[in-house]
Protein backbone atom coordinates (compact mmCIF):
# COMPACT_ATOMS: atom_id res chain seq x y z
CA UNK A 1 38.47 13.78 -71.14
CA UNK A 2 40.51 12.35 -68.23
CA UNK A 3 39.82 14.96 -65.94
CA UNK A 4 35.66 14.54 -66.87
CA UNK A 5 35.85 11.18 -66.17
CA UNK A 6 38.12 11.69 -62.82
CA UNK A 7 34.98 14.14 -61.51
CA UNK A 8 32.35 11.89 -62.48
CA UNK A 9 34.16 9.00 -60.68
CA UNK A 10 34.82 11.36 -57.31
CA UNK A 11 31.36 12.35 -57.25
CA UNK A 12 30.29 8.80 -57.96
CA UNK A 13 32.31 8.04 -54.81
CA UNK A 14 30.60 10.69 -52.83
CA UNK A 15 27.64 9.23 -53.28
CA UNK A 16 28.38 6.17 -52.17
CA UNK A 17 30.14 7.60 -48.85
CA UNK A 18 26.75 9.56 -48.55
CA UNK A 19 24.56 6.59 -48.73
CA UNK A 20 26.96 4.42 -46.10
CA UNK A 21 26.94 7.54 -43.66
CA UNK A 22 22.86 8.10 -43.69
CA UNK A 23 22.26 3.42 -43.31
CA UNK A 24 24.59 3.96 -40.24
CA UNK A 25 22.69 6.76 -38.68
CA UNK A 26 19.46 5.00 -39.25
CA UNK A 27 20.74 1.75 -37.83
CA UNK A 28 22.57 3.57 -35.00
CA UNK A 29 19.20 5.25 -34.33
CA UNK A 30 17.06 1.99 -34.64
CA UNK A 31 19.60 0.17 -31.72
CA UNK A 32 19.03 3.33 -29.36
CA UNK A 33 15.19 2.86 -29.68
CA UNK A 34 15.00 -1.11 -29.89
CA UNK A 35 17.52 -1.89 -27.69
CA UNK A 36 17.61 -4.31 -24.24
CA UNK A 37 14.79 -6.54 -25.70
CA UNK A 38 13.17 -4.19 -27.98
CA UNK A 39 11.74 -1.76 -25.18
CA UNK A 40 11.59 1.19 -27.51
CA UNK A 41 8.94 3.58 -24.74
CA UNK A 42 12.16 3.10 -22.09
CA UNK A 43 15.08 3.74 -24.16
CA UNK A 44 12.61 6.80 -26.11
CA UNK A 45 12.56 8.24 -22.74
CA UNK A 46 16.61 7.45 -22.64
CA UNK A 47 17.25 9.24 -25.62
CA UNK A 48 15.38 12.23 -24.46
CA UNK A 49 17.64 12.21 -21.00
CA UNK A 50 20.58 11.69 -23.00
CA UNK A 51 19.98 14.92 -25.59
CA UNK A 52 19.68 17.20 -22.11
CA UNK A 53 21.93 18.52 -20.11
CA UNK A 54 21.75 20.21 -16.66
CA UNK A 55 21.42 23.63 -17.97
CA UNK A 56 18.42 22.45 -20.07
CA UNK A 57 16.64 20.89 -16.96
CA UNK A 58 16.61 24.07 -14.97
CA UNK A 59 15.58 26.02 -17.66
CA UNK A 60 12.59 23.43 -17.74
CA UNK A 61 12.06 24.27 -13.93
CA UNK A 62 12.31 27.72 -14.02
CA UNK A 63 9.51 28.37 -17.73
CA UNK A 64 6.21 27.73 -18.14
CA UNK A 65 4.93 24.17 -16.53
CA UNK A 66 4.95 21.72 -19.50
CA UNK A 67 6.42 18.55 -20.26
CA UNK A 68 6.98 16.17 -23.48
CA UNK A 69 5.76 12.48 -22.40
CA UNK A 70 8.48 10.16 -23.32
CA UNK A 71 6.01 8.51 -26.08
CA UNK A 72 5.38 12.13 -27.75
CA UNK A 73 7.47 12.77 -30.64
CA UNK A 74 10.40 15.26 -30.02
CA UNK A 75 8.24 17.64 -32.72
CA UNK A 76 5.17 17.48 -31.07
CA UNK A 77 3.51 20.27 -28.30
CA UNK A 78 5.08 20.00 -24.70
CA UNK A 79 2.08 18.46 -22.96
CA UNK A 80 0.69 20.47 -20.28
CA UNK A 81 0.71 18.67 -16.29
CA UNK A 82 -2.12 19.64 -14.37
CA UNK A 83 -0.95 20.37 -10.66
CA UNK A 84 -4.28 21.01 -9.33
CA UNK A 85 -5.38 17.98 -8.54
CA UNK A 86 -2.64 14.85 -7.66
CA UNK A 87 -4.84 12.36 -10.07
CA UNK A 88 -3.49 14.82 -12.96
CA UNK A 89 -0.37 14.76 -12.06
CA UNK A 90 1.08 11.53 -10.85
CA UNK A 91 -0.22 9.05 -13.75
CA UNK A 92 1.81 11.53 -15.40
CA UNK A 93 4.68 11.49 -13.40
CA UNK A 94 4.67 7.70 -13.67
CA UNK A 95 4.90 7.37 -17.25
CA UNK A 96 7.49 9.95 -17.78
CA UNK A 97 11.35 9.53 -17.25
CA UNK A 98 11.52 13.18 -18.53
CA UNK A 99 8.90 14.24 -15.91
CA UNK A 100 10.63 12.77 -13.34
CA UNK A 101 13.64 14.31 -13.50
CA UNK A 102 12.31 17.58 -13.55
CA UNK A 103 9.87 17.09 -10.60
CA UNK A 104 12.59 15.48 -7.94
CA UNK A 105 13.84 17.38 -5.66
CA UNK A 106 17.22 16.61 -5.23
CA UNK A 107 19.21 15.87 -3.47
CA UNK A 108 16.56 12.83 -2.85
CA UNK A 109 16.25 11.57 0.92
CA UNK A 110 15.86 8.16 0.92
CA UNK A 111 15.60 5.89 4.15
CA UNK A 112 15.66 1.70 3.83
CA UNK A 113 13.56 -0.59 5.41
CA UNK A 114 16.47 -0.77 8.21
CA UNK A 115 16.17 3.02 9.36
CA UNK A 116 19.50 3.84 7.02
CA UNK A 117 19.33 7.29 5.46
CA UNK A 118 20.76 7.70 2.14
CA UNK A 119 20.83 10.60 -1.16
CA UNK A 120 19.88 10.02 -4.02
CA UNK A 121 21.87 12.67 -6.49
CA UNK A 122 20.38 14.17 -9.81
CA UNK A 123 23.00 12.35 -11.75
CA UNK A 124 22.13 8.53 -10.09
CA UNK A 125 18.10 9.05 -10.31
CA UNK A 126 16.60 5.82 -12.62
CA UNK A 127 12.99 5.84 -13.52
CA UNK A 128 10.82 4.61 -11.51
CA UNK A 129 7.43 2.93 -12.21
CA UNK A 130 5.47 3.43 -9.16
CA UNK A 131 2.50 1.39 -10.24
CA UNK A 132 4.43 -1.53 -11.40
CA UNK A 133 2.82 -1.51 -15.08
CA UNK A 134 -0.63 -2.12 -14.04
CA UNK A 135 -3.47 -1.21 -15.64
CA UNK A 136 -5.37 -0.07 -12.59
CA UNK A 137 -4.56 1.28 -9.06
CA UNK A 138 -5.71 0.74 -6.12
CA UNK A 139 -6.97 3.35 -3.09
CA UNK A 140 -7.47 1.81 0.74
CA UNK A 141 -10.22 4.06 2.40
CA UNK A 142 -11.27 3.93 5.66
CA UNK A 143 -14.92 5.03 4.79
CA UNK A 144 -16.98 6.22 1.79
CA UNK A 145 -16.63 10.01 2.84
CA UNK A 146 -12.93 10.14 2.31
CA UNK A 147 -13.20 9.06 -1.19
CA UNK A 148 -14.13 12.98 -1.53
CA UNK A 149 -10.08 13.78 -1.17
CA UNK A 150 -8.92 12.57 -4.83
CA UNK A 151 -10.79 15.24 -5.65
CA UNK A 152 -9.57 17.89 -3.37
CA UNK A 153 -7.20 20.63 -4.81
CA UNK A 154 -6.51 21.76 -0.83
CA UNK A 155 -4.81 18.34 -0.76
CA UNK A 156 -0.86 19.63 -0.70
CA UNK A 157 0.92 16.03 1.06
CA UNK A 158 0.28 12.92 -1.39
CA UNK A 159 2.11 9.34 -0.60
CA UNK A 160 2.07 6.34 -3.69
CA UNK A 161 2.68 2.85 -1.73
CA UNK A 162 3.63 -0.20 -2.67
CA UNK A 163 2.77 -2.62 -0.43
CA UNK A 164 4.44 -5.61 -0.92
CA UNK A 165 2.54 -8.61 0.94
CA UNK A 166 4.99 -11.55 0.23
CA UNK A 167 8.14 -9.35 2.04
CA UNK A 168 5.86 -7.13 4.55
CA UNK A 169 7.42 -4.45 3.40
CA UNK A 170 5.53 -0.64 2.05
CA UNK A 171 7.75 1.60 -0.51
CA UNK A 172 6.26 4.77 -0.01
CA UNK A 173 7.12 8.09 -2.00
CA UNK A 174 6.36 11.14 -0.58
CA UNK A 175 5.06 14.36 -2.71
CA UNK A 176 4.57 17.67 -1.66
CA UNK A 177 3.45 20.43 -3.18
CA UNK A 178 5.23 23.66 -3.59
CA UNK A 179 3.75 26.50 -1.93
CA UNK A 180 5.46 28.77 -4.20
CA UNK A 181 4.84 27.61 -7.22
CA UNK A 182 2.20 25.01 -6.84
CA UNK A 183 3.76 22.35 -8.43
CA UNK A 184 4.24 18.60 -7.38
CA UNK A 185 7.65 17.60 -6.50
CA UNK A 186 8.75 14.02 -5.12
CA UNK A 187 10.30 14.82 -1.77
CA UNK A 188 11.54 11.48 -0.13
CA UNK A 189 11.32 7.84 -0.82
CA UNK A 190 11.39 5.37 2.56
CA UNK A 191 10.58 1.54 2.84
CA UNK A 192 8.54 0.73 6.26
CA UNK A 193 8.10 -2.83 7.78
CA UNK A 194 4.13 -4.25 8.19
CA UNK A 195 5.15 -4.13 11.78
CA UNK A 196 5.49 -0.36 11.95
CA UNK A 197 2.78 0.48 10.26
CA UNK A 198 -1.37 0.75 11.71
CA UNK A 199 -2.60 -1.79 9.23
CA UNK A 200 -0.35 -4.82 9.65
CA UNK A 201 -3.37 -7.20 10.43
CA UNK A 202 -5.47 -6.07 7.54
CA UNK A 203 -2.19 -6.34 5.19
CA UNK A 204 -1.64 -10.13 6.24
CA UNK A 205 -5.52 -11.16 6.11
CA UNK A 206 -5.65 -9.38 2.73
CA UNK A 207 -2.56 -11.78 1.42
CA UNK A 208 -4.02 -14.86 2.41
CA UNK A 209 -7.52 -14.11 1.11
CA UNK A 210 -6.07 -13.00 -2.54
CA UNK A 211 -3.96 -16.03 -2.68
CA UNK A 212 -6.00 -18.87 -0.60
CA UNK A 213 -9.50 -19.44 -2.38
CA UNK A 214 -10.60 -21.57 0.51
CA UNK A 215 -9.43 -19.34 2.84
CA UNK A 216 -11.65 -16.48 0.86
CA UNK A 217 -14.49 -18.61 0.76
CA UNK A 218 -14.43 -18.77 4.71
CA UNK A 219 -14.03 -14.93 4.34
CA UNK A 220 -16.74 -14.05 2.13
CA UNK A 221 -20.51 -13.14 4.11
CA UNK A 222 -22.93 -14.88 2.96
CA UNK A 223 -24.93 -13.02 1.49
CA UNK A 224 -23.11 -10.42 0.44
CA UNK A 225 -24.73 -7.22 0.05
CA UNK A 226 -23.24 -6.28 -4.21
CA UNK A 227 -23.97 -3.27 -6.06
CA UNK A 228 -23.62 -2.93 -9.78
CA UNK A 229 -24.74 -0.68 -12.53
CA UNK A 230 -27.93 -1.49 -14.86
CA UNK A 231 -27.09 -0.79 -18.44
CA UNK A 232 -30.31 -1.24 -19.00
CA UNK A 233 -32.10 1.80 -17.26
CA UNK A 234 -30.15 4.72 -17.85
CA UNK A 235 -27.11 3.15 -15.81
CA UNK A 236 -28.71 3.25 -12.51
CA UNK A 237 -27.49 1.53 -9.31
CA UNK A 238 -29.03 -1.37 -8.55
CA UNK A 239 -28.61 -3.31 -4.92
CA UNK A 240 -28.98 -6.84 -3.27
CA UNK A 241 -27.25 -9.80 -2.28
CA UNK A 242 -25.62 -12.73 -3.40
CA UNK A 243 -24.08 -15.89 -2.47
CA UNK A 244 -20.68 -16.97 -1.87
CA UNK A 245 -20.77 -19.18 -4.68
CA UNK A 246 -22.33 -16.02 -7.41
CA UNK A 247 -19.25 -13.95 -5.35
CA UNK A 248 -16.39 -16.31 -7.35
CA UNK A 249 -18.05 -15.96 -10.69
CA UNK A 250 -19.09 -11.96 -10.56
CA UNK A 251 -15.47 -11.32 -8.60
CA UNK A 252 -12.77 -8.78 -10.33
CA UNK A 253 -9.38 -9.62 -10.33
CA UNK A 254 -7.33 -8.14 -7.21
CA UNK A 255 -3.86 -7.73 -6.72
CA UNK A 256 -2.33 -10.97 -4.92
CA UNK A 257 1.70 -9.72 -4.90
CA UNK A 258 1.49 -6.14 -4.20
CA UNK A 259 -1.07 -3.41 -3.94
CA UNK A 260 -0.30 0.16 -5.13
CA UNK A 261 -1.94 2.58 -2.84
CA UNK A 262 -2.78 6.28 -3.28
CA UNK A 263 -2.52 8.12 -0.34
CA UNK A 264 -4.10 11.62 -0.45
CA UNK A 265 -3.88 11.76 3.42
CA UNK A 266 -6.82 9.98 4.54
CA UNK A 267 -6.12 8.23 8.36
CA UNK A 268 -7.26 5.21 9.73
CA UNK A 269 -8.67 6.11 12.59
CA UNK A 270 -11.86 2.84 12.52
CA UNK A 271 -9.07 -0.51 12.30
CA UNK A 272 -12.14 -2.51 12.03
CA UNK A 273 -13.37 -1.67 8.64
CA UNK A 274 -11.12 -1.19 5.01
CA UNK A 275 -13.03 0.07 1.87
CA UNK A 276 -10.51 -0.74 -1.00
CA UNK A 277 -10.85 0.94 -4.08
CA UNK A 278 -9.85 -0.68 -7.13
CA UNK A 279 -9.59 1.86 -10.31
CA UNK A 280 -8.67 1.09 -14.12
CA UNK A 281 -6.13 3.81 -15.09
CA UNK A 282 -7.20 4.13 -19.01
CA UNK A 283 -11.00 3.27 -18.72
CA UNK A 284 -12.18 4.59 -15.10
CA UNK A 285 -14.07 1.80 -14.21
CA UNK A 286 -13.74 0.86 -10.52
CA UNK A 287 -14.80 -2.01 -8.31
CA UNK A 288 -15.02 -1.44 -4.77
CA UNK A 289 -14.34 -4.37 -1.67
CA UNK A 290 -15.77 -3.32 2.00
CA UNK A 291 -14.49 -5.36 4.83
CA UNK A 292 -15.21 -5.32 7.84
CA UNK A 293 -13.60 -7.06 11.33
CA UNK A 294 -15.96 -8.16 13.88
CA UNK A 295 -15.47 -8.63 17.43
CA UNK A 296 -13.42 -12.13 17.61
CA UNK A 297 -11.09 -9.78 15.39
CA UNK A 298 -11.82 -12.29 12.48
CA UNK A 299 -12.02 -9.92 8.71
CA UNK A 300 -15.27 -10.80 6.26
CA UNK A 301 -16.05 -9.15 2.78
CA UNK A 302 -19.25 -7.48 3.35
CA UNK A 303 -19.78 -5.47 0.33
CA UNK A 304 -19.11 -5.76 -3.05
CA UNK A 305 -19.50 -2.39 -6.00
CA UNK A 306 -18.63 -2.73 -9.26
C-alpha cells in the first residue's frame, strides 16, 4: 500500500516538473520573439541567425537558390529570390536578415565618408534596412528612356543610396552580380560627401523645396503641365495643366530627410533636368516630379504624373 501510494506521489511530482519545464520554454520563447520593445519581425530574424551556424550558411550558398524570409514560419517552403531582375531581388534582400547574410560577400569593404577603408567580417555584419522602413522608394532619372533599365536583366552593377540631405552625405551599397552563378551579392558599402558627387546642386535645391513651402511655391511653374489616370475611361492618361495653388492640394508626399535611390546604372550626363520617380513598394503606384534648371541656373517643377 505504501509503495502504491509512494509511485502515485513520484509520478504526481513528475507531472508537475513537466508542466514547470514546458511554461519556461514557452516564456523563454515569447522573450526571444517580443523582446527590445516588442519587435518580434527583428528578433524572428535573430532567432533564425542564432539556430545557424557557419557550416549551415555555406551549405545555403553552395544548394539550390532559396531563402526563408524572416516573417515565414521555420515550417514553411524556402521562398524562391528571383536574380533576374534587381527589383526581385533587393526588396528581398531588404527585408531579410537571413538573406543578407547569405548574399554578402565577405569580407565586406567598407570606406567612410572620410576616405577610411575598413572590413566588415561575417561574424560583425548587423542588418541593414536600406530603405529606412518606407513604404515606397524612390528612383532619380535623368530622362524618361532610362526608366527602361529596372527592367533590364543585362543590368549586372546595381547601387541603393541613401541620400541624406540634412548631413550632405550618400550611403551607397554596391551589388554585383555573379557571373558564375548569376546571383546578387552586396560587394562594398562607402559614404560620399554632396561635394563629390555630380548632383550636389540638385541635392540642396531638392532639400529646401521639400522642407520650405514658400520656397516650393517660388519653385513650382505655373502652370504646370500634370498627368493623371482617368478611372473613368478604361484608366487612360489624361493631360493638362494646373496652377500652383491646385499643385499643393493634388501634391504626394515626398521625402524631406532622406531619399532612397535605386541606381541601376543610369548617368547623368543632362545636369539641367532630374525626373524623380517616386514608387509604393506593396501597391506599385508611382508619382513622378520633372524638374528642370533653366539658364540663370535657378530649378522649377515642370511636370507632375501620378
Amino acid at each position: 500500500m505504501k509503495i502504491a501510494k509512494r509511485k502515485q506521489k513520484k509520478a504526481e511530482m513528475k507531472g508537475k516538473w513537466t508542466v514547470f519545464a514546458v511554461v519556461m520554454f514557452c516564456a523563454l520563447v515569447n522573450i526571444s520573439l517580443n523582446g527590445c520593445g516588442g519587435q518580434a519581425t527583428t528578433n524572428h530574424a535573430d532567432a533564425y541567425e542564432a539556430a545557424e551556424d557557419s557550416a549551415t550558411i555555406d551549405s545555403i550558398l553552395q544548394s539550390e537558390d532559396t531563402f526563408a524570409l524572416d516573417n515565414e514560419p521555420i515550417t514553411e517552403p524556402l521562398a524562391v529570390v528571383e536574380d533576374e531582375l534587381f527589383n526581385d531581388f533587393v526588396f528581398k534582400f531588404d527585408q531579410s536578415a537571413r538573406l543578407q547574410r547569405a548574399r554578402v560577400r565577405f569580407p565586406l569593404s567598407s570606406m567612410d565618408s572620410n576616405g577610411e577603408e575598413h572590413t566588415i567580417e561575417r561574424a560583425d555584419w548587423r542588418h541593414h534596412s536600406m530603405f529606412l522602413g518606407q513604404d515606397f522608394c524612390t528612383v532619380l532619372w535623368n530622362s524618361r528612356q532610362q526608366m527602361s533599365l529596372a527592367e533590364d536583366s543585362n543590368v549586372v552593377a546595381a547601387r541603393v543610396e541613401q541620400i541624406y540631405l540634412h548631413s550632405r552625405t550618400v550611403n551607397a551599397y554596391s551589388f554585383e552580380r555573379d557571373s558564375l552563378n548569376g546571383q546578387w551579392m552586396l560587394t562594398e558599402i562607402y559614404d560620399i560627401p554632396f561635394e563629390h558627387t555630380d548632383m550636389e546642386g540638385f541635392f540642396d535645391f531638392y532639400r529646401q523645396f521639400a522642407t520650405d513651402s514658400v520656397y516650393q511655391r517660388q519653385h513650382v511653374r505655373n502652370p504646370l503641365n500634370y498627368t493623371t489616370i482617368d478611372e473613368d475611361s478604361e484608366y487612360e492618361a489624361i493631360s493638362g495643366t494646373i496652377d500652383t495653388d491646385q499643385w499643393f492640394e493634388f501634391a504626394p508626399e515626398i521625402p524631406q530627410d532622406v531619399i532612397t535611390n535605386i541606381n541601376f546604372g543610369q548617368t547623368y550626363p543632362n545636369p539641367n533636368r532630374m525626373v524623380v520617380q517616386m514608387r509604393g513598394l506593396a501597391n506599385g503606384l508611382q508619382s513622378i516630379l520633372i524638374f528642370h534648371r533653366d539658364i540663370s541656373g535657378r530649378w522649377q517643377l515642370t511636370d507632375y504624373e501620378n
